[in-house]
PDB file of N, CA and C in Angstrom:
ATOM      1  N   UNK A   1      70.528 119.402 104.140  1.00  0.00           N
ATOM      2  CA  UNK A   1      71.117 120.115 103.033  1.00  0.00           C
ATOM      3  C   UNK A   1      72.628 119.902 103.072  1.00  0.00           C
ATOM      4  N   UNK A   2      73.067 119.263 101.982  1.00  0.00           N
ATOM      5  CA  UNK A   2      74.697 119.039 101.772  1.00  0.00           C
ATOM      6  C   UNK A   2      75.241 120.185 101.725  1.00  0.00           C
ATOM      7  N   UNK A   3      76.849 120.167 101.545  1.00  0.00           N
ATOM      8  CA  UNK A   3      77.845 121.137 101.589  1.00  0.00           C
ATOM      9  C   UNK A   3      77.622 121.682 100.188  1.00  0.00           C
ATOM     10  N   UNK A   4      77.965 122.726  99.329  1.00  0.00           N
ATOM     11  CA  UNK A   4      77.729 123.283  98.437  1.00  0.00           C
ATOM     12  C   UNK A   4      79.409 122.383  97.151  1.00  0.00           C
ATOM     13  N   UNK A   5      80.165 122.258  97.737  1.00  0.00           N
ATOM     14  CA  UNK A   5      81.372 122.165  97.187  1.00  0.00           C
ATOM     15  C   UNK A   5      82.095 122.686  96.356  1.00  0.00           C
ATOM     16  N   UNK A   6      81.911 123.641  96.613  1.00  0.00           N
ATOM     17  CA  UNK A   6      83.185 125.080  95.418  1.00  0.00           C
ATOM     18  C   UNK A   6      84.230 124.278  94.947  1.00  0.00           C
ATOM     19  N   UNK A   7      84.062 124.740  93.529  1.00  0.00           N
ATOM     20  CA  UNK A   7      85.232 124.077  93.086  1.00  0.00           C
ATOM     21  C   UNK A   7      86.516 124.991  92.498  1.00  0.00           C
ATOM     22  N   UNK A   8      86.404 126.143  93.140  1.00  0.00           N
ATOM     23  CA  UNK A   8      87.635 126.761  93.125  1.00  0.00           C
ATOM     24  C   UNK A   8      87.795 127.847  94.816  1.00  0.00           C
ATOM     25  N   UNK A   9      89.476 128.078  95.190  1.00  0.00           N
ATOM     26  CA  UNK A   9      89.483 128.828  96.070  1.00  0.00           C
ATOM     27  C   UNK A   9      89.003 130.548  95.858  1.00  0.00           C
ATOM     28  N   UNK A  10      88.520 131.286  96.215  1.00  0.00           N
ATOM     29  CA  UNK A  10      87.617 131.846  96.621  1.00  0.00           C
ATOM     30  C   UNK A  10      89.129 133.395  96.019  1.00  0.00           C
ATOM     31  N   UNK A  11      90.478 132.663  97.159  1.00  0.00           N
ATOM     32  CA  UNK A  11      91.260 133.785  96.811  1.00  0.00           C
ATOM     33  C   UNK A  11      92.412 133.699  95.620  1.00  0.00           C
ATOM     34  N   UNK A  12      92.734 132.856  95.307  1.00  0.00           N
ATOM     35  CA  UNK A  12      93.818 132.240  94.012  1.00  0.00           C
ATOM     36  C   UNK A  12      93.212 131.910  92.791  1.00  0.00           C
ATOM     37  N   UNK A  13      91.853 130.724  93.081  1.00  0.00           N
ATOM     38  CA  UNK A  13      90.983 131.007  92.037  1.00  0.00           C
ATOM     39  C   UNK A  13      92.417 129.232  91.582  1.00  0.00           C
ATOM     40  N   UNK A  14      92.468 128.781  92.473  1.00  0.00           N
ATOM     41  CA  UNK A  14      93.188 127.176  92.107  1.00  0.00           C
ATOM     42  C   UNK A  14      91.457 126.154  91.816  1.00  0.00           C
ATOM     43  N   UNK A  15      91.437 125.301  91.355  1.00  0.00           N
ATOM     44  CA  UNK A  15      90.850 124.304  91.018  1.00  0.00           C
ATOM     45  C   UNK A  15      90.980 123.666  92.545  1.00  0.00           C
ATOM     46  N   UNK A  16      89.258 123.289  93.161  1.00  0.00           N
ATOM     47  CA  UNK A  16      89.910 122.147  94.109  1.00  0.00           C
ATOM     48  C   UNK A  16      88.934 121.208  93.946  1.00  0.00           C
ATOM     49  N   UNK A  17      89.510 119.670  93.214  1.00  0.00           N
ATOM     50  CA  UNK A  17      88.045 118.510  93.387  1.00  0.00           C
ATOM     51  C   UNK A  17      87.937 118.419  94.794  1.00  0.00           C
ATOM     52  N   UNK A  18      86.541 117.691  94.716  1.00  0.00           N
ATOM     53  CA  UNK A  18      85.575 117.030  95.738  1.00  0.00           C
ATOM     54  C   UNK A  18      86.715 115.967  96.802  1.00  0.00           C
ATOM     55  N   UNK A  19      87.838 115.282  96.045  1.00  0.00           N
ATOM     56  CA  UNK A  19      88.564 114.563  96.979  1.00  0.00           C
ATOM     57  C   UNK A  19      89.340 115.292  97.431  1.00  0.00           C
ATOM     58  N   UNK A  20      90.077 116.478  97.552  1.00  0.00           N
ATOM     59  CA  UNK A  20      91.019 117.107  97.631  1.00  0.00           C
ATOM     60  C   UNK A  20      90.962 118.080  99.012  1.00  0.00           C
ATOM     61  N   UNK A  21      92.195 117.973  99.662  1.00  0.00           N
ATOM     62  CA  UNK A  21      91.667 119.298 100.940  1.00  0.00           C
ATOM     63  C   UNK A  21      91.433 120.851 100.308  1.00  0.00           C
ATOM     64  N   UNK A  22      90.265 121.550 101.268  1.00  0.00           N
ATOM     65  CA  UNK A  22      90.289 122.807 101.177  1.00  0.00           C
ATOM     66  C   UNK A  22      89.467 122.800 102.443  1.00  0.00           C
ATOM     67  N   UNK A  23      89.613 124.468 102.849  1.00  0.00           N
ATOM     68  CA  UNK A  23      88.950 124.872 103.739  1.00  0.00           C
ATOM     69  C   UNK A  23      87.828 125.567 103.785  1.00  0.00           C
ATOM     70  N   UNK A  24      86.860 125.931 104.650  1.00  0.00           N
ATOM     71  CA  UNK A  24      85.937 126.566 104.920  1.00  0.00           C
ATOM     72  C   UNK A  24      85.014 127.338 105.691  1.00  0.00           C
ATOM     73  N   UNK A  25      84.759 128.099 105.963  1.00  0.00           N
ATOM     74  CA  UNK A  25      84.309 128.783 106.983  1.00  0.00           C
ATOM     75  C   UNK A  25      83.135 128.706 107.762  1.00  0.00           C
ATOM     76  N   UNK A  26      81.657 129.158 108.569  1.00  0.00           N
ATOM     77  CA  UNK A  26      80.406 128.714 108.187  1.00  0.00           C
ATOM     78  C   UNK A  26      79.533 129.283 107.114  1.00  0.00           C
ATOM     79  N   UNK A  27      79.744 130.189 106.694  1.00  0.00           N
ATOM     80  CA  UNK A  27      79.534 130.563 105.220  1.00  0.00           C
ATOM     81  C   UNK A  27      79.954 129.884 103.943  1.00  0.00           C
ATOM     82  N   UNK A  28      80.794 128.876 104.276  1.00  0.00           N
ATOM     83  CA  UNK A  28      81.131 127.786 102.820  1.00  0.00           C
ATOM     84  C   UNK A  28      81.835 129.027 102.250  1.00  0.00           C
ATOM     85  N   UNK A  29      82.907 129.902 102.245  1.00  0.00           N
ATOM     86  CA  UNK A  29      83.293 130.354 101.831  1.00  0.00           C
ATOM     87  C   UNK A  29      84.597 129.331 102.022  1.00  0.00           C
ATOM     88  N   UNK A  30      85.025 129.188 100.397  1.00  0.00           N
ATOM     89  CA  UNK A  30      85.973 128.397 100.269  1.00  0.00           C
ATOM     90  C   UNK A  30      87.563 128.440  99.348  1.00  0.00           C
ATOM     91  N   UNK A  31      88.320 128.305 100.596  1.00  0.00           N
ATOM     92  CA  UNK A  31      89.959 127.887 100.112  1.00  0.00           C
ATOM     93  C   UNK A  31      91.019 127.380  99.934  1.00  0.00           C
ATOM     94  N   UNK A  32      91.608 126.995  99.213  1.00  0.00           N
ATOM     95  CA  UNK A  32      93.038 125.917  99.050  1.00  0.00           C
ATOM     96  C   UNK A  32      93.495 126.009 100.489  1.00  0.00           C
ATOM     97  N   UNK A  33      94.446 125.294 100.555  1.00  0.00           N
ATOM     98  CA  UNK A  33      95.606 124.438 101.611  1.00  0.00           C
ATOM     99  C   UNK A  33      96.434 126.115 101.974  1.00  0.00           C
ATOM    100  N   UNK A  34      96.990 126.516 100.648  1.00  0.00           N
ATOM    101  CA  UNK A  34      98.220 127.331 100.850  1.00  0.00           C
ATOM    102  C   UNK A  34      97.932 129.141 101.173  1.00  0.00           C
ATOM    103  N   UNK A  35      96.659 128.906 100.971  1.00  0.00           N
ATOM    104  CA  UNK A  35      95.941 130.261 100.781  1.00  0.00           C
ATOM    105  C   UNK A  35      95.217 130.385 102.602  1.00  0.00           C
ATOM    106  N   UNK A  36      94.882 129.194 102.997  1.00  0.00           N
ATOM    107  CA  UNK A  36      94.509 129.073 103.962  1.00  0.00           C
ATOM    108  C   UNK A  36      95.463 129.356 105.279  1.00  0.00           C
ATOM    109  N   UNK A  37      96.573 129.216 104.906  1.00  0.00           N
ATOM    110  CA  UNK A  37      97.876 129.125 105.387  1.00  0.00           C
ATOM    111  C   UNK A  37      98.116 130.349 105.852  1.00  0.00           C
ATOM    112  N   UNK A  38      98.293 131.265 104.312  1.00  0.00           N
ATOM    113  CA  UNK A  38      98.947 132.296 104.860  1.00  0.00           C
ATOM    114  C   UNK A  38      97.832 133.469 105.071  1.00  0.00           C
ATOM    115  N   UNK A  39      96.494 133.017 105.010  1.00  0.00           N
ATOM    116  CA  UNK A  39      95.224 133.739 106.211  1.00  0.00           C
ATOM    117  C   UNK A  39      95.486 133.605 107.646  1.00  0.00           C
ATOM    118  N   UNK A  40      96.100 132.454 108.060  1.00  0.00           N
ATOM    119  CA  UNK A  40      96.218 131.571 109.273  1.00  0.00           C
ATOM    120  C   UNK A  40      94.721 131.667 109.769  1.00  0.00           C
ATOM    121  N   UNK A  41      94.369 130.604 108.949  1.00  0.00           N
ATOM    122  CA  UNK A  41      92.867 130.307 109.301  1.00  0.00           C
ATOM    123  C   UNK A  41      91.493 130.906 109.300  1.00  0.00           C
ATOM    124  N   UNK A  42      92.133 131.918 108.768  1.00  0.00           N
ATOM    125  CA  UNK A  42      90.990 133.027 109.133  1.00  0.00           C
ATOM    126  C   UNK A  42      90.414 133.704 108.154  1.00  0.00           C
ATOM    127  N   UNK A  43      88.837 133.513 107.676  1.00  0.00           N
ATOM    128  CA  UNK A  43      88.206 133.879 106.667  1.00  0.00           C
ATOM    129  C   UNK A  43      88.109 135.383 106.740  1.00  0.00           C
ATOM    130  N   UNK A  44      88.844 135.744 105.642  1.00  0.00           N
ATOM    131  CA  UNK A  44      89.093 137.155 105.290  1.00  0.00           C
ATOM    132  C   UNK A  44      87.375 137.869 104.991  1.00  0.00           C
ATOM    133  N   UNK A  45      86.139 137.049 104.615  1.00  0.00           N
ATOM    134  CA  UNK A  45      85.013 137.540 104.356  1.00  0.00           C
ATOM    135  C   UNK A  45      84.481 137.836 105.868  1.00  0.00           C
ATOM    136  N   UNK A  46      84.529 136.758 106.376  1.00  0.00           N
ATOM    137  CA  UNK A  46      83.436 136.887 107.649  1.00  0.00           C
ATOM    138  C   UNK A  46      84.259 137.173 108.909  1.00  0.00           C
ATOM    139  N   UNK A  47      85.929 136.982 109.165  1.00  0.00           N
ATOM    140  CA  UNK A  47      86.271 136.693 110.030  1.00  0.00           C
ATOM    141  C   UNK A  47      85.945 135.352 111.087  1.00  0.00           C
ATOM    142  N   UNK A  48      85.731 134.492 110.267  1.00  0.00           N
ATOM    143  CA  UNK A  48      85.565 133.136 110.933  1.00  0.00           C
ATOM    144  C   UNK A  48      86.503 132.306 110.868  1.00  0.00           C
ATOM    145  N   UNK A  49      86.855 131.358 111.406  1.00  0.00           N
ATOM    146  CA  UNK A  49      87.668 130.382 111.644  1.00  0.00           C
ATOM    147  C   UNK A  49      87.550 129.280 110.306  1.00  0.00           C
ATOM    148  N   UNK A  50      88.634 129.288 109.967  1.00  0.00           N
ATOM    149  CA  UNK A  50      88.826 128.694 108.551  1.00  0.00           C
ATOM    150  C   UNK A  50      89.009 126.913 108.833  1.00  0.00           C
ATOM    151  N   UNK A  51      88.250 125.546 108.621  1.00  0.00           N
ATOM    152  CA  UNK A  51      88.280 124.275 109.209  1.00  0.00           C
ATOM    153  C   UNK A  51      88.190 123.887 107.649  1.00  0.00           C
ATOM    154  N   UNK A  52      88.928 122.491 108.093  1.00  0.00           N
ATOM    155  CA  UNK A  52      89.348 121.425 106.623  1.00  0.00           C
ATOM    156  C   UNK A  52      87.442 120.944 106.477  1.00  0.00           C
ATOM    157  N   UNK A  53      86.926 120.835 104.925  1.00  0.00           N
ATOM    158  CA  UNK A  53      86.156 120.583 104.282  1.00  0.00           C
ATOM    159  C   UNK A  53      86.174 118.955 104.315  1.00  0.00           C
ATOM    160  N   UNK A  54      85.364 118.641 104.503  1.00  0.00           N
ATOM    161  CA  UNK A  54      84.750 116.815 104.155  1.00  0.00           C
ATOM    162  C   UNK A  54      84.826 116.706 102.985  1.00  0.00           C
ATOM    163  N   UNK A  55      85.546 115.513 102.560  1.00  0.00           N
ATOM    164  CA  UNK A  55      85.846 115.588 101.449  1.00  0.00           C
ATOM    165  C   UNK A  55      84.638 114.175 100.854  1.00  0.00           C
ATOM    166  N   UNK A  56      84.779 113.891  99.495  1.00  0.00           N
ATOM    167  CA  UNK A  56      83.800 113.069  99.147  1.00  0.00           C
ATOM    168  C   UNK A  56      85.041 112.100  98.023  1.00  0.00           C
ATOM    169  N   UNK A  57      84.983 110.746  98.406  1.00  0.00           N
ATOM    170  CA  UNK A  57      86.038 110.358  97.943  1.00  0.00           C
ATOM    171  C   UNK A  57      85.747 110.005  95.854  1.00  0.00           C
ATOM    172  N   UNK A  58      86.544 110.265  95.581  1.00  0.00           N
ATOM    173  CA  UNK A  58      86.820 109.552  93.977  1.00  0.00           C
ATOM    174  C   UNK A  58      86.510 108.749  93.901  1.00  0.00           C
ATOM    175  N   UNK A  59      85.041 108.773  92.997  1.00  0.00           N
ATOM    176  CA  UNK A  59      84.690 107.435  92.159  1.00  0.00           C
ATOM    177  C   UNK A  59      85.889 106.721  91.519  1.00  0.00           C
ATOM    178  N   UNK A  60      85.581 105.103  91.529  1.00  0.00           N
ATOM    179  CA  UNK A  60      86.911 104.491  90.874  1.00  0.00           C
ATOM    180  C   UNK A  60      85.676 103.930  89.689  1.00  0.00           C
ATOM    181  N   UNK A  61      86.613 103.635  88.449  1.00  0.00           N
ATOM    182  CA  UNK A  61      86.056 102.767  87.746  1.00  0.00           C
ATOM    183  C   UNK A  61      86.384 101.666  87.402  1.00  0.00           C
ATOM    184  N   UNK A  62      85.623 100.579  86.982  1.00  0.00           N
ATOM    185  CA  UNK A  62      85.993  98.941  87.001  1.00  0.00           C
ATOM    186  C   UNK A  62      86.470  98.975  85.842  1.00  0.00           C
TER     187      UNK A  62
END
């Protein structure tokens, strides 16, 4: 079962594509770069440790 990929942060409510960093918790609870920041890592839902998301790179077109 793949990652779910939220496409917005969870606390700002920013837009984040599939190529783009965000973070996540083990709940896939998910947030931007800057939001993540000033949690310092730390998922405000579960109290889990907030880690950078795999990202899935941008289709190019010919």
């Amino acid at each position: 079962m793949g990652l779910e990929m939220r496409k917005k942060c969870e606390r700002c409510e920013a837009k984040l594509k599939d190529h783009l960093h965000a973070y996540i918790c083990v709940y896939e609870c998910t947030f931007c770069t800057n939001c993540t920041k000033e949690m310092k890592k730390i998922c405000p839902n579960c109290g889990g440790e907030l880690v950078r998301r795999p990202r899935r790179m941008e289709k190019k077109t010919i």
